[in-house]
Protein backbone atom coordinates (compact mmCIF):
# COMPACT_ATOMS: atom_id res chain seq x y z
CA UNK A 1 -22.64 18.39 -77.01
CA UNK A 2 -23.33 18.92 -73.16
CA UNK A 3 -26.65 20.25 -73.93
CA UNK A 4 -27.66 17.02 -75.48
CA UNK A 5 -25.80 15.03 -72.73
CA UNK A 6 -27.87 16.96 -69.80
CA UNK A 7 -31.10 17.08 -71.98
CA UNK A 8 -30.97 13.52 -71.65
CA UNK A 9 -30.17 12.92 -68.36
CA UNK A 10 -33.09 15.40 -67.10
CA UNK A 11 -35.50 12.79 -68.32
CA UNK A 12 -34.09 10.21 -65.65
CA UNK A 13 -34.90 9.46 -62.40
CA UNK A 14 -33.17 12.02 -59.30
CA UNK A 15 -29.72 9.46 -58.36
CA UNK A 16 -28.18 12.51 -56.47
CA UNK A 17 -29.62 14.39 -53.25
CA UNK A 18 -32.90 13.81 -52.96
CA UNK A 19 -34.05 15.25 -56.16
CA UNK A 20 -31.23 16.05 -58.37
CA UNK A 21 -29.65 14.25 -61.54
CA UNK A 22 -25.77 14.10 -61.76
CA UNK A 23 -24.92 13.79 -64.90
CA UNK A 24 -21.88 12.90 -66.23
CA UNK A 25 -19.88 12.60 -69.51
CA UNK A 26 -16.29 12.33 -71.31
CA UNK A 27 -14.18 14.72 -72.15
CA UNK A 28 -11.22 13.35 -73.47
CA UNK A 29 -9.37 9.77 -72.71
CA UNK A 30 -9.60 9.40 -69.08
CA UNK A 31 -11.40 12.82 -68.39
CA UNK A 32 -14.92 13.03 -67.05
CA UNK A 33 -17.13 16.78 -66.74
CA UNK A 34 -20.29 16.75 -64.77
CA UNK A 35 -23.45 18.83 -64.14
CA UNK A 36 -26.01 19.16 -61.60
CA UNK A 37 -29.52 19.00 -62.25
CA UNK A 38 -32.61 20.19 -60.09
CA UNK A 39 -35.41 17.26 -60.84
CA UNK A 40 -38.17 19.44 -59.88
CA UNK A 41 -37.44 22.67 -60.94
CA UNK A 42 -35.24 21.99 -63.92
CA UNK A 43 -32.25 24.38 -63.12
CA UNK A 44 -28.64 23.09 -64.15
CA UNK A 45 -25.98 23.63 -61.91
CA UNK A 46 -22.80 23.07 -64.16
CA UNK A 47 -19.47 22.54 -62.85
CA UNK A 48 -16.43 23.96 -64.65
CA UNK A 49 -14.70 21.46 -63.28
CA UNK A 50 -13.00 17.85 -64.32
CA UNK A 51 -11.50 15.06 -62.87
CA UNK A 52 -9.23 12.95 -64.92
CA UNK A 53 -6.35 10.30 -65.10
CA UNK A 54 -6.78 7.57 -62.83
CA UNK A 55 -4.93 5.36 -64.84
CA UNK A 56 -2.67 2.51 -63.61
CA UNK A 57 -4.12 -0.52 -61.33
CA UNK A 58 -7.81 0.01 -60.67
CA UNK A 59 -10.25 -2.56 -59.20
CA UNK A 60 -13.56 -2.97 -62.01
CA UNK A 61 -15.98 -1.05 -59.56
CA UNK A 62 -13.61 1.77 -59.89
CA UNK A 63 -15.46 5.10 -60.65
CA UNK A 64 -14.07 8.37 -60.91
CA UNK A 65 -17.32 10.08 -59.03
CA UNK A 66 -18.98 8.33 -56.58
CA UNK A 67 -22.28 9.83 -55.49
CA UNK A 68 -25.73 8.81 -53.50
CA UNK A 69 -29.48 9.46 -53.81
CA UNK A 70 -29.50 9.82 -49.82
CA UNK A 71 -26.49 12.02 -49.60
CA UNK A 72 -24.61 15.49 -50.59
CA UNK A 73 -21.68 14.10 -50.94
CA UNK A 74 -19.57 13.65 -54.15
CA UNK A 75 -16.50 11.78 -54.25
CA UNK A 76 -13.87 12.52 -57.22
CA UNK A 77 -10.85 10.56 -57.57
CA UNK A 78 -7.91 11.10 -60.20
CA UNK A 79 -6.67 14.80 -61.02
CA UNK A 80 -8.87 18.04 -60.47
CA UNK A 81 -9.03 20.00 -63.67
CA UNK A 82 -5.89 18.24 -65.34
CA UNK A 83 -3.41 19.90 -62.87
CA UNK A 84 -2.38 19.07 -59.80
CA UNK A 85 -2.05 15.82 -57.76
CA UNK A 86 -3.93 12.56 -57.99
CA UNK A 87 -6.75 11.88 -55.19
CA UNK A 88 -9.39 11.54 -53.41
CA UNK A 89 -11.48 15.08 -53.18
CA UNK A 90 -14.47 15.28 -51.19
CA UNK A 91 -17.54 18.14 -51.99
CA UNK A 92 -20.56 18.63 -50.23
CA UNK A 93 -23.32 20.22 -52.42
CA UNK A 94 -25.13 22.71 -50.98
CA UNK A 95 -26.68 25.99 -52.54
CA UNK A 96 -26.32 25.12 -55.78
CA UNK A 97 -22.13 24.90 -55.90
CA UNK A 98 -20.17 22.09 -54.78
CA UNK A 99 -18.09 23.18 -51.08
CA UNK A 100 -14.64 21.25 -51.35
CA UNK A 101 -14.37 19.71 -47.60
CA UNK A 102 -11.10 19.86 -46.07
């Protein structure tokens, strides 16, 4: 299932980074998994990672990641991996891994 979900998001246009793809999909009510992909050279950078359960009052706009063309940056909101807190979590990508910033 994630093959076909990143398959098909390497044919769009680069919305992350300069020249990278974030692609994102479900996995489960209120639970969103994400991978990385390289425009030019095709390479995946997968995340073993999810960020679920925002439920309760959000505005419309509301979007668990929040990302840029002109930026590194990825903003996840809700619960890391179903455990923990919710929140805001900030990542910078760089070298091919997402750096959680304090």
């Amino acid at each position: 299932m994630f093959r076909t979900r990143i398959r098909e998001a390497a044919k769009l246009r680069p919305n992350f980074a300069g020249h990278y793809i974030l692609a994102a999909w479900g996995c489960g009510a209120e639970c969103l998994s994400y991978a990385i992909i390289d425009a030019q050279t095709g390479t995946v950078y997968f995340e073993d990672a999810t960020v679920c359960c925002w439920s309760g009052n959000v505005p419309d706009e509301f979007s668990p990641i929040d990302f840029r063309l002109t930026s590194k940056l990825i903003v996840l909101r809700g619960i890391l991996d179903e455990e923990g807190s919710q929140g805001t979590y900030r990542f910078v990508f760089e070298r091919g891994r997402l750096v959680r910033l304090p």
